[in-house]
PDB file of N, CA and C in Angstrom:
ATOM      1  N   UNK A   1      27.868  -2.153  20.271  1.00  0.00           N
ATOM      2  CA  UNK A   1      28.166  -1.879  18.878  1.00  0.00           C
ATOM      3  C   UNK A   1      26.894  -2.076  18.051  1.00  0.00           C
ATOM      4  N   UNK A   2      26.549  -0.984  17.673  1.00  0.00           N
ATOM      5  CA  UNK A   2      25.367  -1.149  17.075  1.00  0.00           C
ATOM      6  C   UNK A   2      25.401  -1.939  15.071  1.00  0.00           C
ATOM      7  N   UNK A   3      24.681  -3.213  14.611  1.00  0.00           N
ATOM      8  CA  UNK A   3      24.938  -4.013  13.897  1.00  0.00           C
ATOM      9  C   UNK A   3      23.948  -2.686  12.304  1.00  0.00           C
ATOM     10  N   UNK A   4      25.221  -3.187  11.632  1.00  0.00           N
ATOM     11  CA  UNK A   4      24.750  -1.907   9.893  1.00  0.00           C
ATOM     12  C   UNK A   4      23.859  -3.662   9.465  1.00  0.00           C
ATOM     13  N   UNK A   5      22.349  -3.074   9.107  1.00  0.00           N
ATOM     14  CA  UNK A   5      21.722  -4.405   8.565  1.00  0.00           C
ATOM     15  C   UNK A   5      21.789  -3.957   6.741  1.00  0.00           C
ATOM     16  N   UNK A   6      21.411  -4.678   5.852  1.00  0.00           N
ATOM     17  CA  UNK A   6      21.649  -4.492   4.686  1.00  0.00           C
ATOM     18  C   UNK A   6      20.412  -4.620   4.148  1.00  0.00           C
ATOM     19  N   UNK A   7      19.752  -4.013   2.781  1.00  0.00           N
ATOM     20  CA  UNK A   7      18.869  -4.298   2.286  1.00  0.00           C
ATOM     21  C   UNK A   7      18.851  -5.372   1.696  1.00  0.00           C
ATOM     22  N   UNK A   8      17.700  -6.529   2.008  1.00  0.00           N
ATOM     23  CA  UNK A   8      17.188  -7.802   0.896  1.00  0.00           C
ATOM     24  C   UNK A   8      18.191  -8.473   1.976  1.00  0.00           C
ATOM     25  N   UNK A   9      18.700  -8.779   3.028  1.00  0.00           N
ATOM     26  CA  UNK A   9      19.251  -9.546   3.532  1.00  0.00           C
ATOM     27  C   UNK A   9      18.471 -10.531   4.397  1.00  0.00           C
ATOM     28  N   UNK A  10      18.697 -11.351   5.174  1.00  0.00           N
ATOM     29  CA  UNK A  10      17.668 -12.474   5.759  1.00  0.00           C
ATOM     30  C   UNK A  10      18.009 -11.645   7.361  1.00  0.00           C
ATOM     31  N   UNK A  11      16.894 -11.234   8.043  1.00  0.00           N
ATOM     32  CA  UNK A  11      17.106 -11.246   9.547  1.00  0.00           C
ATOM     33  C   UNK A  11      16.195 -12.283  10.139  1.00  0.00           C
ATOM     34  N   UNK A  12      16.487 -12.208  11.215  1.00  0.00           N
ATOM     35  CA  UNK A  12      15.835 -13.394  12.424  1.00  0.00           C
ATOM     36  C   UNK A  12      15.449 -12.282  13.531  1.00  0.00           C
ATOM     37  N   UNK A  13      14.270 -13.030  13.879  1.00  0.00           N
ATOM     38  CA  UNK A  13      13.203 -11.849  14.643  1.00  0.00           C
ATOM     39  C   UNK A  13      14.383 -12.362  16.182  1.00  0.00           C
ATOM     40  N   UNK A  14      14.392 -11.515  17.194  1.00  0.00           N
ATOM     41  CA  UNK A  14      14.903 -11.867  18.421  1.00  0.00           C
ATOM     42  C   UNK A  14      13.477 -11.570  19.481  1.00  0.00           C
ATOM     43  N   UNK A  15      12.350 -11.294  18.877  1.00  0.00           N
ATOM     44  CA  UNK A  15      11.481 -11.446  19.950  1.00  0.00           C
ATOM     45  C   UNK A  15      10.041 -11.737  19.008  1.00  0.00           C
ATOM     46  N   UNK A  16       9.101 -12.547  20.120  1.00  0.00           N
ATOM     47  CA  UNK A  16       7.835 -12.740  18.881  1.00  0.00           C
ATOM     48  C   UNK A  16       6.920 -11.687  18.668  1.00  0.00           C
ATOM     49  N   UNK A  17       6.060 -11.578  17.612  1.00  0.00           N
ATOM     50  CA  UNK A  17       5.427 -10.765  17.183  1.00  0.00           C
ATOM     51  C   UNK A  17       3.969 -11.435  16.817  1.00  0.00           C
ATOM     52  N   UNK A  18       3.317 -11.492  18.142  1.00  0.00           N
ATOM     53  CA  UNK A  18       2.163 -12.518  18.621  1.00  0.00           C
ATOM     54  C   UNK A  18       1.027 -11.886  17.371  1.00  0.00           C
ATOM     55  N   UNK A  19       0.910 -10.798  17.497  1.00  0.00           N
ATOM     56  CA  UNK A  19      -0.477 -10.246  16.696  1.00  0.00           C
ATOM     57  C   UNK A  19      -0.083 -10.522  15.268  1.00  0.00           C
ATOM     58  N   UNK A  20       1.098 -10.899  14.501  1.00  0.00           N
ATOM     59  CA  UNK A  20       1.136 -11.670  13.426  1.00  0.00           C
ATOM     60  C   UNK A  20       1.607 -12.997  13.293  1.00  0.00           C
ATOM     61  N   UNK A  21       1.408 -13.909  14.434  1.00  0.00           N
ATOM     62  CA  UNK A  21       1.859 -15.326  14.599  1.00  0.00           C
ATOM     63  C   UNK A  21       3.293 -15.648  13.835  1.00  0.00           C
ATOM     64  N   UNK A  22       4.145 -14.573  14.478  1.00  0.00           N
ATOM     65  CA  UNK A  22       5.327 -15.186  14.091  1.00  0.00           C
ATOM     66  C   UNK A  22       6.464 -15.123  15.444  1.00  0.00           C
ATOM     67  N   UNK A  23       7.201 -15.969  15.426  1.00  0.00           N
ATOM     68  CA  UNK A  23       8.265 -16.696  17.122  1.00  0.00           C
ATOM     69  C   UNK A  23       9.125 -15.709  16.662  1.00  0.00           C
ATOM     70  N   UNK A  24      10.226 -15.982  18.272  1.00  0.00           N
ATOM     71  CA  UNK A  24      11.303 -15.196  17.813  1.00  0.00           C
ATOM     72  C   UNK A  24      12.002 -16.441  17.364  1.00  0.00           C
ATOM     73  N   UNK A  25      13.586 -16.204  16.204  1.00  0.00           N
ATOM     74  CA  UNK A  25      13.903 -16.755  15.518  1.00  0.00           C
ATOM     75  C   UNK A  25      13.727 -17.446  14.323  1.00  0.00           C
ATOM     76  N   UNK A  26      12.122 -16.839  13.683  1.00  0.00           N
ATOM     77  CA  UNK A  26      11.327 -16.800  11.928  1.00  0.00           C
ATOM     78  C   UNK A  26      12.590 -15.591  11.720  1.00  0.00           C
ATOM     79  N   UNK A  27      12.757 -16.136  10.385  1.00  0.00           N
ATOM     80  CA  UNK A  27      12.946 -15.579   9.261  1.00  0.00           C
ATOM     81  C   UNK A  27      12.713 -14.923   8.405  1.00  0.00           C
ATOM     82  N   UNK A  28      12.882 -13.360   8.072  1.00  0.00           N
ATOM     83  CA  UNK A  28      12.138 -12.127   7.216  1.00  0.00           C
ATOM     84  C   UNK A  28      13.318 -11.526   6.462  1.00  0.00           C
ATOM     85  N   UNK A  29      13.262 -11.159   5.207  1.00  0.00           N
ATOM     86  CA  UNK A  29      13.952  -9.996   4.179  1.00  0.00           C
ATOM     87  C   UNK A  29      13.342  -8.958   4.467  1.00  0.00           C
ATOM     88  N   UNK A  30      14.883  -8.135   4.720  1.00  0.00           N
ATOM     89  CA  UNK A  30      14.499  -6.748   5.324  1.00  0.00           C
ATOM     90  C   UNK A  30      14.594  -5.972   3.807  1.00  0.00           C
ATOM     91  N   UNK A  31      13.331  -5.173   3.500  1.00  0.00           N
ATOM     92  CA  UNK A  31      13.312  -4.757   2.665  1.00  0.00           C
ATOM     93  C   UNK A  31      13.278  -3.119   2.530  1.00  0.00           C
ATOM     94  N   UNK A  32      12.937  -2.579   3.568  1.00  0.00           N
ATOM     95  CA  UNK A  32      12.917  -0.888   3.732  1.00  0.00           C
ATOM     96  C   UNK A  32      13.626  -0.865   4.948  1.00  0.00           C
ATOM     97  N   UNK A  33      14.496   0.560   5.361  1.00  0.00           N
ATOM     98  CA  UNK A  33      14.828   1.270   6.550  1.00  0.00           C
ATOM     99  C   UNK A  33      14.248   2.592   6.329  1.00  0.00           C
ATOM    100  N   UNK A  34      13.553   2.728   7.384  1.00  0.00           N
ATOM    101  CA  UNK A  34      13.011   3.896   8.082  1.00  0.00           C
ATOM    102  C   UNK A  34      13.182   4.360   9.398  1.00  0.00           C
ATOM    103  N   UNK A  35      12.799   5.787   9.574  1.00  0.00           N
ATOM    104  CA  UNK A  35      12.766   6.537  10.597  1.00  0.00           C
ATOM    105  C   UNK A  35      11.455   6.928  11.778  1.00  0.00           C
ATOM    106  N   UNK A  36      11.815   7.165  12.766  1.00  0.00           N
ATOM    107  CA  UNK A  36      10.622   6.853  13.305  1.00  0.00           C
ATOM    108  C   UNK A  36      10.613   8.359  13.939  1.00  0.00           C
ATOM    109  N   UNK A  37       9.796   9.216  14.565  1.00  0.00           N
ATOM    110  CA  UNK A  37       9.592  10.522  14.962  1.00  0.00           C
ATOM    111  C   UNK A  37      10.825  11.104  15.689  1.00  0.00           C
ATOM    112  N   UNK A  38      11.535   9.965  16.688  1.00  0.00           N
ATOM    113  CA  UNK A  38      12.734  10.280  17.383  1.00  0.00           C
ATOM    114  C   UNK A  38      13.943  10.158  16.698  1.00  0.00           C
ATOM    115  N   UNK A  39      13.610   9.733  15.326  1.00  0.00           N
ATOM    116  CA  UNK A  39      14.958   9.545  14.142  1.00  0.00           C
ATOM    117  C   UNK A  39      15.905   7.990  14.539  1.00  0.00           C
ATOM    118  N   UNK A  40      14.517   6.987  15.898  1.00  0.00           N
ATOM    119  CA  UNK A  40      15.467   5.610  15.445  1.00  0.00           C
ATOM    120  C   UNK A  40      15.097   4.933  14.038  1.00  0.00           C
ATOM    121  N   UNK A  41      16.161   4.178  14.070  1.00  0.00           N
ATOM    122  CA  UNK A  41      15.674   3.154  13.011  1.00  0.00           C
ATOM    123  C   UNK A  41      14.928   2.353  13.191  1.00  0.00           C
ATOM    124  N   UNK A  42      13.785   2.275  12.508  1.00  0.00           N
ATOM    125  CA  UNK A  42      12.799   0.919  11.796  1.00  0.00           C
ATOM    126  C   UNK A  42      12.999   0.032  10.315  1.00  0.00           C
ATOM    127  N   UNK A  43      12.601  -1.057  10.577  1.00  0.00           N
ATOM    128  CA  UNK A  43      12.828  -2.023  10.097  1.00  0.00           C
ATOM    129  C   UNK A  43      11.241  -2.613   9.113  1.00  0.00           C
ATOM    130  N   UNK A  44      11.584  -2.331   7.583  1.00  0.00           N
ATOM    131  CA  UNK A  44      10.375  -3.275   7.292  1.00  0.00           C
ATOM    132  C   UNK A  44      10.644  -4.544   6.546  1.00  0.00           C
ATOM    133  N   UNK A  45      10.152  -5.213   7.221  1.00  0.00           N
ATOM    134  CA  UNK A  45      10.407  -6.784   7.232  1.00  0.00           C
ATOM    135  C   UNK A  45       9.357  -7.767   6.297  1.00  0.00           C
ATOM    136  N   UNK A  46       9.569  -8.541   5.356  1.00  0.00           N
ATOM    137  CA  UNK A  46       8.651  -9.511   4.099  1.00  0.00           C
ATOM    138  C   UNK A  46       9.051 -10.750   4.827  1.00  0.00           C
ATOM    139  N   UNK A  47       7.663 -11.407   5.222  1.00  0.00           N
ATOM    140  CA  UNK A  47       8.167 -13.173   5.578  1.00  0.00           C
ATOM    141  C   UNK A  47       7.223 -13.500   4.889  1.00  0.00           C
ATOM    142  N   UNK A  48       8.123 -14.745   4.054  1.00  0.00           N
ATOM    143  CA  UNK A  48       7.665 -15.339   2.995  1.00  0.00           C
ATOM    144  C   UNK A  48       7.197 -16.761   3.631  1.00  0.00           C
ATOM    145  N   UNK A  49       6.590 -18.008   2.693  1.00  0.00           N
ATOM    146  CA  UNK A  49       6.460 -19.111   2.989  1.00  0.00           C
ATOM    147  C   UNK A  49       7.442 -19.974   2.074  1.00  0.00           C
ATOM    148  N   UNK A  50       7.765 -21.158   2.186  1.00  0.00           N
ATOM    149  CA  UNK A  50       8.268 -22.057   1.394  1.00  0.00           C
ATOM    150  C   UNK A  50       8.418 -21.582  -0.240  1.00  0.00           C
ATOM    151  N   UNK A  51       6.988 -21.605  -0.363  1.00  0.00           N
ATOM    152  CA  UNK A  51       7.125 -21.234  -1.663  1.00  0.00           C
ATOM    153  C   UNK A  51       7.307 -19.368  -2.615  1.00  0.00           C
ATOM    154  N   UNK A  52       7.963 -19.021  -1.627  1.00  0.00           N
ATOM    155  CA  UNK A  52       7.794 -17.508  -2.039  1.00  0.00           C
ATOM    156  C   UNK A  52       7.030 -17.061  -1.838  1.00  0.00           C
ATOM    157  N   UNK A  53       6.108 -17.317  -1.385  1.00  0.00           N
ATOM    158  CA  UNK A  53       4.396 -16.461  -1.065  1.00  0.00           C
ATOM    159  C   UNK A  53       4.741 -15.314   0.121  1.00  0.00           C
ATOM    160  N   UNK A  54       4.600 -13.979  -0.116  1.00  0.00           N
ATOM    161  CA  UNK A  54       4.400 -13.224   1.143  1.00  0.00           C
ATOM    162  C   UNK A  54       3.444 -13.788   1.402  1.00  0.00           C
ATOM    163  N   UNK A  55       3.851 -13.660   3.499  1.00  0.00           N
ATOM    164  CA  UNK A  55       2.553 -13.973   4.437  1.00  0.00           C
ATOM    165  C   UNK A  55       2.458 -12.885   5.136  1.00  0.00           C
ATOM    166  N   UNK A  56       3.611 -11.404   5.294  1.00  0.00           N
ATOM    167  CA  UNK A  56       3.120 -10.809   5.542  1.00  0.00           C
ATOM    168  C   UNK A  56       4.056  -9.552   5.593  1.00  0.00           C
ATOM    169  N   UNK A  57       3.891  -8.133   5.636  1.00  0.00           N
ATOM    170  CA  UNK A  57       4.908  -7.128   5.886  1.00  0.00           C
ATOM    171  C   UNK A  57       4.245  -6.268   6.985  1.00  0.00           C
ATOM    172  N   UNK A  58       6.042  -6.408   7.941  1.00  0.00           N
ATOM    173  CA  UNK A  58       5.702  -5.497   9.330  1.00  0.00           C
ATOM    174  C   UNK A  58       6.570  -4.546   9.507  1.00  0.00           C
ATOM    175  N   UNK A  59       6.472  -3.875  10.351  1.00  0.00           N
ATOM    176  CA  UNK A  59       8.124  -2.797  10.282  1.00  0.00           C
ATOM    177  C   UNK A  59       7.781  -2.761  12.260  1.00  0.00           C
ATOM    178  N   UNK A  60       9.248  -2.995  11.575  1.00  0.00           N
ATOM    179  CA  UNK A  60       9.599  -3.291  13.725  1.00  0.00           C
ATOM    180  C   UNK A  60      11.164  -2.373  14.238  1.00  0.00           C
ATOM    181  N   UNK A  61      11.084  -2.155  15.311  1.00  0.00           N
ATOM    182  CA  UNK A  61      12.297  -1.662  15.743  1.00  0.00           C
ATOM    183  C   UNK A  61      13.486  -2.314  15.674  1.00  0.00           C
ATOM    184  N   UNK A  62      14.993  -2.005  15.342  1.00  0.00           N
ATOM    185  CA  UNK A  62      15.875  -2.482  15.477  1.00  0.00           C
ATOM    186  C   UNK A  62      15.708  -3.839  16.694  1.00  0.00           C
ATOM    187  N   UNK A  63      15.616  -3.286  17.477  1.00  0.00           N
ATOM    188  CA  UNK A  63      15.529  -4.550  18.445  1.00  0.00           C
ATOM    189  C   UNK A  63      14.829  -5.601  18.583  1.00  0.00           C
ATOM    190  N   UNK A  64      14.483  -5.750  17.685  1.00  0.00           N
ATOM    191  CA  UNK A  64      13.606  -7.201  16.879  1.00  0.00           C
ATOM    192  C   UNK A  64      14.186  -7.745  16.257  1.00  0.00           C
ATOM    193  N   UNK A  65      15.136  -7.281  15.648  1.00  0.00           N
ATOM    194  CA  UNK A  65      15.579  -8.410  14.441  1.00  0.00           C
ATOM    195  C   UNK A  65      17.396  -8.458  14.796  1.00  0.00           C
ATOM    196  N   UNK A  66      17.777  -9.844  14.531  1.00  0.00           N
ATOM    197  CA  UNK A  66      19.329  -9.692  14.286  1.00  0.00           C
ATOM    198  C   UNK A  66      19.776 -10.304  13.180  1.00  0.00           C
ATOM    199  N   UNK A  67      20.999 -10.250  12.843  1.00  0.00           N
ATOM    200  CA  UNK A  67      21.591 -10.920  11.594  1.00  0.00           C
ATOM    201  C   UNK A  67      21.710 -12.935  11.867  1.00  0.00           C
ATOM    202  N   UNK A  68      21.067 -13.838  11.755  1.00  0.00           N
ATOM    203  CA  UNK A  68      21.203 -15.269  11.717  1.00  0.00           C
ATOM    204  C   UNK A  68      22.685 -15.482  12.368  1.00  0.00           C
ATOM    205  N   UNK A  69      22.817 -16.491  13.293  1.00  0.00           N
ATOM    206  CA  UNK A  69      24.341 -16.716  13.044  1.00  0.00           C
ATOM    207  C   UNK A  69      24.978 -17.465  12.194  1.00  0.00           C
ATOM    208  N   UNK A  70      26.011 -17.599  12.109  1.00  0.00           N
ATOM    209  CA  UNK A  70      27.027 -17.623  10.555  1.00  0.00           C
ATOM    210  C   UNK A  70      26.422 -19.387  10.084  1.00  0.00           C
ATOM    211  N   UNK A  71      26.476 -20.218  10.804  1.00  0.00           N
ATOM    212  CA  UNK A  71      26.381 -21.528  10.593  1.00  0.00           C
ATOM    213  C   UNK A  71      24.844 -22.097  11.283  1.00  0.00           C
ATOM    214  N   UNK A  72      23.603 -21.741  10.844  1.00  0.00           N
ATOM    215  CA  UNK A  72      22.286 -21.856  11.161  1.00  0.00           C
ATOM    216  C   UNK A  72      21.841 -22.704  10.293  1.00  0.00           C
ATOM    217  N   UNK A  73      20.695 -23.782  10.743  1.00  0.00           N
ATOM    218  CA  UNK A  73      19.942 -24.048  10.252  1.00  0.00           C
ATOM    219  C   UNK A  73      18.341 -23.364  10.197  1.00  0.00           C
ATOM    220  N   UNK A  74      17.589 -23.594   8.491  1.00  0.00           N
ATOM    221  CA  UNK A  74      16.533 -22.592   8.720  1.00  0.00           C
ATOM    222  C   UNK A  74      15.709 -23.782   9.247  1.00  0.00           C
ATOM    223  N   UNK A  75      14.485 -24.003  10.023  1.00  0.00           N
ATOM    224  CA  UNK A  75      13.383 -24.668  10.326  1.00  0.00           C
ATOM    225  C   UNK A  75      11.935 -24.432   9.857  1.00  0.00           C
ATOM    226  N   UNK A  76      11.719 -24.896   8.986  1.00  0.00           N
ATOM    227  CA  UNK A  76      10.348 -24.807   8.524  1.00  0.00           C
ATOM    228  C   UNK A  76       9.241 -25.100   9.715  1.00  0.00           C
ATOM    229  N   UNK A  77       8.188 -24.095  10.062  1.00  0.00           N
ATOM    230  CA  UNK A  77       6.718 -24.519  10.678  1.00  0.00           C
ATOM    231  C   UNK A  77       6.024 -24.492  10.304  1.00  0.00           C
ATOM    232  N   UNK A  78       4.687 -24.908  11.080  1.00  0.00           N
ATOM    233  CA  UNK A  78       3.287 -23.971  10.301  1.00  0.00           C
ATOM    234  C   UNK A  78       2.974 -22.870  10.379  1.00  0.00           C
ATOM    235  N   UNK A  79       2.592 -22.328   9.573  1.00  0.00           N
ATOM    236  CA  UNK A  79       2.495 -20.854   9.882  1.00  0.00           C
ATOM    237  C   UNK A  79       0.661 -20.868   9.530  1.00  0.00           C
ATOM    238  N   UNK A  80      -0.546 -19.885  10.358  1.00  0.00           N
ATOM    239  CA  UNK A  80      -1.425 -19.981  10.217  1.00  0.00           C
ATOM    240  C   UNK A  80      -1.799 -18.437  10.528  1.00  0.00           C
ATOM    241  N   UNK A  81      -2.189 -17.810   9.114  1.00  0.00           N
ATOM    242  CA  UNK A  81      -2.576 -16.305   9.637  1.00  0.00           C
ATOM    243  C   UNK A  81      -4.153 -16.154   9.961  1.00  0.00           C
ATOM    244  N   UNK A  82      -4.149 -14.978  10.961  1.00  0.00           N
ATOM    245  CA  UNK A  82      -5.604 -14.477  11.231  1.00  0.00           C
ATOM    246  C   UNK A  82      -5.856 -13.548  10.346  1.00  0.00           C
TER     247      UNK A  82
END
């Protein structure tokens, strides 16, 4: 069953995304859906820091991101960009 994601909603990465130092299970507002040449969906994704600061925008395939589960805690790390 394929999951309808929503705009401005919180997803959780399900795999890491090494070349921008972020794990799977960070936290991003999905802010655009797009299409990709074969007409899947892409995903562009804003991860912020603590204080609201973008650290960075990526656009990834559906299969990167899922919806949090219902009763999660978020975990703050360090985050250190190149």
């Amino acid at each position: 069953m394929k999951t309808e994601f929503k705009l401005y909603e919180q997803v959780q990465l399900t795999k890491p995304l090494p070349e921008y130092h972020f794990e799977k299970g960070d936290v991003a507002t999905l802010v655009e859906v797009a299409k990709d040449k074969q007409g899947n969906d892409g995903y562009v994704l804003e991860f912020f820091d603590n204080h609201g600061k973008t650290l960075q925008v990526v656009v990834v395939a559906e299969d990167y991101i899922a919806l949090p589960p219902l009763h999660a805690v978020v975990n703050y790390r360090p985050y250190i960009a190149v």
